[in-house]
Protein backbone atom coordinates (compact mmCIF):
# COMPACT_ATOMS: atom_id res chain seq x y z
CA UNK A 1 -29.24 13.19 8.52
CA UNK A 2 -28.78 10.14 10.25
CA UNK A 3 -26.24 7.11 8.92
CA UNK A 4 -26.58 4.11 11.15
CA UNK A 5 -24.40 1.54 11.52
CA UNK A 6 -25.94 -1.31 12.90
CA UNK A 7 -23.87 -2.93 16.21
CA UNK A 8 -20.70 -4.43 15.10
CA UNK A 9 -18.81 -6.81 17.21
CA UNK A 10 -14.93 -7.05 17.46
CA UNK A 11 -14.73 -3.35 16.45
CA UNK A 12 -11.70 -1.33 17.71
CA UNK A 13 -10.33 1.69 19.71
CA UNK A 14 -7.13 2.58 18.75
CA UNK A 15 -4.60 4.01 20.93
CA UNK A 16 -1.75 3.86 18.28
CA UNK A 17 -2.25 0.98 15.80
CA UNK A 18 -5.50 -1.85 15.71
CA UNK A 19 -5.37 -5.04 13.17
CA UNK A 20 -8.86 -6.25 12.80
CA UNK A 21 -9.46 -9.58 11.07
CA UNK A 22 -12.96 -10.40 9.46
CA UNK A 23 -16.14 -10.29 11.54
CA UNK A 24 -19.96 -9.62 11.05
CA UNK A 25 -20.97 -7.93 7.96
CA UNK A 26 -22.42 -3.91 8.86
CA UNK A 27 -26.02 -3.87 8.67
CA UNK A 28 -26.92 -1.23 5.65
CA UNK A 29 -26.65 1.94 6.42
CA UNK A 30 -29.98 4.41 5.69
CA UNK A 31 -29.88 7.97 4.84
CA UNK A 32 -33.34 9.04 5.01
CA UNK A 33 -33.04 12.63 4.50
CA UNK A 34 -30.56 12.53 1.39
CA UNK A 35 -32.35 14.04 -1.70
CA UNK A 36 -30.95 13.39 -5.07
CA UNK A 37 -32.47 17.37 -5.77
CA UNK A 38 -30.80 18.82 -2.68
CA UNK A 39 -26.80 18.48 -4.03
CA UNK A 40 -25.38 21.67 -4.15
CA UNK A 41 -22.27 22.62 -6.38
CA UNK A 42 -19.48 23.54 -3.96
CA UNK A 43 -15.90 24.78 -5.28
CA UNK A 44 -12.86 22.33 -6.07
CA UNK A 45 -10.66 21.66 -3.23
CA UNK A 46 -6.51 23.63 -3.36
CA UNK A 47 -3.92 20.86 -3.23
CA UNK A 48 -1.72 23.94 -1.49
CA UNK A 49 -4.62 24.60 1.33
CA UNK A 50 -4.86 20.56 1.45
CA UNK A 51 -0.57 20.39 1.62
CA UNK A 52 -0.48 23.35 4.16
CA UNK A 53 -2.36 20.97 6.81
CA UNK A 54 -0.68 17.53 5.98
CA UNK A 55 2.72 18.04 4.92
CA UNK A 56 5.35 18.85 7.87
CA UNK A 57 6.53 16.73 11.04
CA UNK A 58 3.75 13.52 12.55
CA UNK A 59 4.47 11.79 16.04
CA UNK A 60 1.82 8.74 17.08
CA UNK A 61 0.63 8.24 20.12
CA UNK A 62 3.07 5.16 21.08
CA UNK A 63 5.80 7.44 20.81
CA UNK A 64 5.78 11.33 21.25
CA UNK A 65 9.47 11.74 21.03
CA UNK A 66 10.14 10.08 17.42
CA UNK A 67 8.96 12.56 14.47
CA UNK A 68 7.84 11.49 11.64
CA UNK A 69 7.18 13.49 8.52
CA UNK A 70 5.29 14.08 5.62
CA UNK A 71 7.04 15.67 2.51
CA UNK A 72 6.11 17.84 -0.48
CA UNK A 73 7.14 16.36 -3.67
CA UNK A 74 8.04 18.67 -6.32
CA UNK A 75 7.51 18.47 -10.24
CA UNK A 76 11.25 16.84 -11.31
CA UNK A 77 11.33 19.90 -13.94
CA UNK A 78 10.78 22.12 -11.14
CA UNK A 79 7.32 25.19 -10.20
CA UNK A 80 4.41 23.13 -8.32
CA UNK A 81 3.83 20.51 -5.49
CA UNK A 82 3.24 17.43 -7.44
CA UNK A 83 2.19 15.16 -4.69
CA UNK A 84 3.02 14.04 -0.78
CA UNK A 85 5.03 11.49 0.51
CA UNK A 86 2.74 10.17 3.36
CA UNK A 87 4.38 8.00 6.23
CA UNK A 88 5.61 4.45 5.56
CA UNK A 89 3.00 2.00 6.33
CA UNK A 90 5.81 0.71 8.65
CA UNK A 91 4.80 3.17 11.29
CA UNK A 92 0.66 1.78 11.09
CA UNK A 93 1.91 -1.43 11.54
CA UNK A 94 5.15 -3.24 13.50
CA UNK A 95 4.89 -6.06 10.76
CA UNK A 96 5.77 -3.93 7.94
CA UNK A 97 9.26 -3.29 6.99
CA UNK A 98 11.59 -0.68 9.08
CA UNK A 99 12.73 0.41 5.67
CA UNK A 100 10.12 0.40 3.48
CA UNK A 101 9.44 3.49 1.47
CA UNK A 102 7.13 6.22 2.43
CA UNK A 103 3.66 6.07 0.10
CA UNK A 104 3.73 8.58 -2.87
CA UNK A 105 0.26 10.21 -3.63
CA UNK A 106 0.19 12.04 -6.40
CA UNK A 107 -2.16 14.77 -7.07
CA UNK A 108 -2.65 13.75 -10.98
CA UNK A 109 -3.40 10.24 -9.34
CA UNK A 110 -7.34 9.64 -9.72
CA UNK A 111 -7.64 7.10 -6.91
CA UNK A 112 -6.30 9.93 -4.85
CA UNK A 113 -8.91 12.63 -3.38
CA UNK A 114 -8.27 15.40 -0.89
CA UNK A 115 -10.17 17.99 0.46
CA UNK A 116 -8.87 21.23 1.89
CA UNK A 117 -8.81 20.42 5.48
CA UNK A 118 -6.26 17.95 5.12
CA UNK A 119 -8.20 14.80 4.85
CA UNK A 120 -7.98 12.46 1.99
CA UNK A 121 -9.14 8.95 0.41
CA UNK A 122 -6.65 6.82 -1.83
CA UNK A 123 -7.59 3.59 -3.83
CA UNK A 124 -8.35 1.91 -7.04
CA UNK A 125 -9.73 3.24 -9.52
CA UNK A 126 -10.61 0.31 -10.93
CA UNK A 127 -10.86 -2.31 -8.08
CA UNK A 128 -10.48 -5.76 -9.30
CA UNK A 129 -12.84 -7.54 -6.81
CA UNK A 130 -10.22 -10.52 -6.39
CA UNK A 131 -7.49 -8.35 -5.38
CA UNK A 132 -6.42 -7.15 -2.26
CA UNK A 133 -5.81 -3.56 -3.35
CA UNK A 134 -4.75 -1.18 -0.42
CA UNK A 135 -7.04 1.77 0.72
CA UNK A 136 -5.97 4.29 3.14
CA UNK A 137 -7.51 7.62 4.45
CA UNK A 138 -6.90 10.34 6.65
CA UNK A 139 -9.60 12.37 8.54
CA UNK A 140 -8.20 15.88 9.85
CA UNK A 141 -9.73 16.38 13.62
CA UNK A 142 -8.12 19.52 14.03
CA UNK A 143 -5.00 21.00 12.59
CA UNK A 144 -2.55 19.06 15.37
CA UNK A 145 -4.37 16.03 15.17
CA UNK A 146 -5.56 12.89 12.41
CA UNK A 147 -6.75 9.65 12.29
CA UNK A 148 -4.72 7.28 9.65
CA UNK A 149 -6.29 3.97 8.72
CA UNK A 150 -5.13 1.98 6.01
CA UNK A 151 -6.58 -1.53 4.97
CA UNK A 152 -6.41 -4.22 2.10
CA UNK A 153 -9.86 -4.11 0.13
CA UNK A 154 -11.92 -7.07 -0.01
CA UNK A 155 -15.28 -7.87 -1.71
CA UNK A 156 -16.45 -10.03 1.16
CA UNK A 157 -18.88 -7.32 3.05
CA UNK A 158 -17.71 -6.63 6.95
CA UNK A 159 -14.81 -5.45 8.55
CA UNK A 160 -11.87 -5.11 6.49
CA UNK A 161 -8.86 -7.27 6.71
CA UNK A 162 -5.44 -6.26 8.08
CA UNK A 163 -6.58 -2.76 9.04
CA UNK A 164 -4.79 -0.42 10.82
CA UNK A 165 -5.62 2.63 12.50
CA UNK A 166 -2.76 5.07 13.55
CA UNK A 167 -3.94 8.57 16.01
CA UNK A 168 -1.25 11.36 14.76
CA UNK A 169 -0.19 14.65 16.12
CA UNK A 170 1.67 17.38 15.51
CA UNK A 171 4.78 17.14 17.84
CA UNK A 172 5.07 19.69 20.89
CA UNK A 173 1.20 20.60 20.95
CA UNK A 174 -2.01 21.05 23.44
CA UNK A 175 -2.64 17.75 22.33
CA UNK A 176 0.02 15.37 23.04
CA UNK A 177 0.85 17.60 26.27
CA UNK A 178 -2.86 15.94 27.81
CA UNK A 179 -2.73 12.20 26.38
CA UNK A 180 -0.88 10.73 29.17
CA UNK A 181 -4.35 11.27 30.48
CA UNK A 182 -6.59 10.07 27.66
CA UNK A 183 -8.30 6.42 29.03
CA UNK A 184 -8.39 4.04 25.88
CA UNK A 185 -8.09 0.39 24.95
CA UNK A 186 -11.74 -0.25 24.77
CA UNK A 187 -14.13 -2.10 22.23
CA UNK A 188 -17.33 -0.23 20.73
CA UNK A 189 -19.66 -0.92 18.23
CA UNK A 190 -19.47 0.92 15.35
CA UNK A 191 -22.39 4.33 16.71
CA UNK A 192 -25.05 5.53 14.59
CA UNK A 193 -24.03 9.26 13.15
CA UNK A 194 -25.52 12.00 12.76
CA UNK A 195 -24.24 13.11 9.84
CA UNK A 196 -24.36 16.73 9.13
CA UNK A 197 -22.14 17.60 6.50
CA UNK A 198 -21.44 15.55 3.51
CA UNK A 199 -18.99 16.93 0.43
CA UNK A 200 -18.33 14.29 -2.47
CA UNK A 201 -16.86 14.12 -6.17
CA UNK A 202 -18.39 12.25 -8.96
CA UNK A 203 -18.43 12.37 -12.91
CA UNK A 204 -20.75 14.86 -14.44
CA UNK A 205 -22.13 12.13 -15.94
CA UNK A 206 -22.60 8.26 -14.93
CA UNK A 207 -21.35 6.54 -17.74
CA UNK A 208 -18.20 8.58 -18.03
CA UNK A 209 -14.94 7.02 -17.24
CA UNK A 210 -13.42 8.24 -13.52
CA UNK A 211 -10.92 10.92 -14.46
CA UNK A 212 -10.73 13.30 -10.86
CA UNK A 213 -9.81 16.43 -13.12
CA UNK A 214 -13.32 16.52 -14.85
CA UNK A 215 -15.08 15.38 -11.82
CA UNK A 216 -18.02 17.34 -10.22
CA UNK A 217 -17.98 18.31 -6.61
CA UNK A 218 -21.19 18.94 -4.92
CA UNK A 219 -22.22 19.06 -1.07
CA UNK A 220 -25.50 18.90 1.66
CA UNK A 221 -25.80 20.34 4.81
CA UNK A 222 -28.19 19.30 7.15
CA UNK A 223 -27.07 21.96 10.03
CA UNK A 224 -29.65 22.62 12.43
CA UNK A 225 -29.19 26.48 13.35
CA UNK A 226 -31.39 25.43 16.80
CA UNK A 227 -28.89 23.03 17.88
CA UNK A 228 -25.91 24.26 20.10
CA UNK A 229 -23.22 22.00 19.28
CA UNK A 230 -19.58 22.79 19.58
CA UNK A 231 -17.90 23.52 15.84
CA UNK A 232 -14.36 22.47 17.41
CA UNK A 233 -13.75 19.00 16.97
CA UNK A 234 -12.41 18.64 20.59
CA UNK A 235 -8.91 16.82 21.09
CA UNK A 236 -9.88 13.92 22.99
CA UNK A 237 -8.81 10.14 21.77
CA UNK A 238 -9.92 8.73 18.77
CA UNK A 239 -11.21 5.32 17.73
CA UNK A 240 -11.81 3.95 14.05
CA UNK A 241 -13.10 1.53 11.90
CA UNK A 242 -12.61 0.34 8.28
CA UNK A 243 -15.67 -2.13 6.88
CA UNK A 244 -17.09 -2.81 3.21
CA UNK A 245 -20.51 -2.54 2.58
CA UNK A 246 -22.33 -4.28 -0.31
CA UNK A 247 -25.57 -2.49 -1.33
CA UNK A 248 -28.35 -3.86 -3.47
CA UNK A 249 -29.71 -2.64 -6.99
CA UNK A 250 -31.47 0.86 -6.70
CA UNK A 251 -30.25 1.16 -2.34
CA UNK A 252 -27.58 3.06 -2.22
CA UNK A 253 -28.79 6.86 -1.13
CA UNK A 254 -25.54 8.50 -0.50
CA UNK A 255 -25.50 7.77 -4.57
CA UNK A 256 -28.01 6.07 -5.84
CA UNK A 257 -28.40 9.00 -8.50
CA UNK A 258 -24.67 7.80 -9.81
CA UNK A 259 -25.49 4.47 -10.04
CA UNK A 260 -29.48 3.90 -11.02
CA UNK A 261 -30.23 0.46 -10.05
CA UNK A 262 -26.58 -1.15 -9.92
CA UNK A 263 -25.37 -2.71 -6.89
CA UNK A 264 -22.55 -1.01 -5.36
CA UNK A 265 -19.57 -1.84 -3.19
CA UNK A 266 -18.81 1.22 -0.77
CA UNK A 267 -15.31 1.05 1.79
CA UNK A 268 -15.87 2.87 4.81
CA UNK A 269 -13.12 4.77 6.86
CA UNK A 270 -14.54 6.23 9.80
CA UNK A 271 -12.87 7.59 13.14
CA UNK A 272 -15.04 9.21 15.88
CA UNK A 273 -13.63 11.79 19.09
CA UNK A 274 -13.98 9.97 22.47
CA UNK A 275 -14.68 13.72 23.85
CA UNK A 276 -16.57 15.62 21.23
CA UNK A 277 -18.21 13.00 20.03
CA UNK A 278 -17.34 14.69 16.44
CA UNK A 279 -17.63 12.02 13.62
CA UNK A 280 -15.69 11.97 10.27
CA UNK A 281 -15.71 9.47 7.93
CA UNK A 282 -14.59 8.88 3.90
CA UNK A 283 -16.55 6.44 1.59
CA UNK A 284 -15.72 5.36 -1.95
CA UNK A 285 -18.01 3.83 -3.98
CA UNK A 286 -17.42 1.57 -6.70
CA UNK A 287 -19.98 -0.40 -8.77
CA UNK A 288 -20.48 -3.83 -9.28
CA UNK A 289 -17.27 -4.39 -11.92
CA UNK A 290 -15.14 -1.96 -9.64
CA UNK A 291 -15.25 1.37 -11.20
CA UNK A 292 -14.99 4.03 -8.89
CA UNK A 293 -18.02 6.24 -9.56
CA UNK A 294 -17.66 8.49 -6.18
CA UNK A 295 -15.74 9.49 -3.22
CA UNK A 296 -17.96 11.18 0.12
CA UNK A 297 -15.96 13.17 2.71
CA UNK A 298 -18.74 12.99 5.56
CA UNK A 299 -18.27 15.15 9.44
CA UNK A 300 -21.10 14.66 11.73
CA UNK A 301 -21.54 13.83 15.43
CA UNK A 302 -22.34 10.14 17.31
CA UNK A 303 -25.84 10.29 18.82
CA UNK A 304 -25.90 7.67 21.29
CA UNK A 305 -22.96 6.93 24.02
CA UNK A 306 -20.21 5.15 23.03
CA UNK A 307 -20.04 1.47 24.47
């Protein structure tokens, strides 16, 4: 399964944090090898497995020494995890105030979708196309390290404004003992993926109102069992983009059997390993009033050098 991303100037590396402003819009992406047939039913991700890899002490790359962390909130009457307190959007981005609060995601939040791994997608679930709603996701590399990009939706197609992309660790690893080393601060294109995994949630059915709950999960695998790649992600540096894509009546094959022949407006969060060359990316798709009718959790590898 190949995604690609047609070249996209003024796309960014990230050492610790990247602002993008608006620039050429993505050219579509193509999924030739999707099959509307071939989804498989796959089993609802644990909030607990998903909690056991987020929650717990963060440091960024800019500063190894100053922990931050990410908290469990409890039910106020008491029994389960309710939700996460991720990291103040003060530590994406220097503009942001000190003080601000740290972001509340709550599991009984729709707009909020996790898998097991760790990684998640928050937004709307109803996107008002004139607003400036915030996305954010998180893509799990490996259990010490994630990429954390957050951005302010717009309808406009191309790279997302105000985005930020943060590289996290888990404090005193393998990882943060070799990034002294890491050589970063470059500009890339956005590289065509091949994607070989794909997990995503919709409604049962299409005309049913988003409520995560009810939703359906279902998967493809396009593994090639002749292929020798590497199952660990690797823990080299990472580099990210956010970008909205605006897809025509009856184009959109990640979910074209959601939407029939509306147009659809999809928000890409994608981060890539400078060593592995391991992709993961999230998409959510809304359609042309700004329902959310799916989320995609997508892991594949680039097929072309970066550059």
């Amino acid at each position: 399964l190949m995604l690609a991303s047609g070249a996209l100037s003024c796309c960014f590396a990230f050492r610790t944090i990247s602002t993008v402003t608006r620039t050429s819009q993505p050219t579509q992406l193509h999924a030739t090898k999707i099959s509307s047939t071939s989804w498989k039913p796959c089993v609802q991700p644990r909030f607990d497995e998903f909690a056991s890899c987020t929650v717990g002490p963060w440091v960024s790359r800019a500063s190894l020494t100053e922990k931050h962390e990410v908290e469990e909130v409890m039910r106020s009457c008491g029994g389960a995890v309710q939700g996460i307190k991720e990291l103040s959007l003060s530590v994406a981005s220097p503009s942001q105030d000190a003080n601000e609060e740290k972001i509340y995601l709550n599991r009984a939040d729709g707009g909020f979708v996790y898998i097991d791994n760790g990684s998640y997608s928050f937004g709307p679930e109803k996107w008002d196309l004139t607003d400036e709603s915030i996305a954010m996701s998180s893509l799990a590399f490996t259990g010490s390290q994630r990429a954390w990009l957050t951005s302010k939706l717009s309808s406009e197609s191309g790279m997302l404004p105000q985005s930020t992309v943060s590289e996290m660790f888990r404090p005193i690893s393998s990882v943060t003992e070799k990034l002294a080393a890491d050589n970063l601060e470059q500009e890339v294109s956005v590289p065509a993926v091949n994607w070989k995994q794909i997990q995503r949630v919709r409604m049962p059915n299409p005309s049913q109102p988003w409520v995560l709950a009810r939703a359906k999960w279902e998967q493809q695998s396009f593994l090639d069992e002749a292929s020798n790649d590497d199952d660990q992600p690797g823990t080299g540096a990472l580099m990210g983009w956010s970008f909205l894509e605006t897809i025509g009546s009856n184009e959109n094959e990640l979910f074209g059997d959601i939407l029939g022949r509306e147009s659809s407006f999809c928000v890409h969060m994608m981060a890539i390993c400078q060593v592995s060359a391991v992709a993961k990316s999230t998409i959510r798709c809304y359609d042309s009033t700004g329902f959310l009718k799916g989320v995609a959790f997508l892991e594949g590898r680039v097929n072309e050098e970066l550059g």
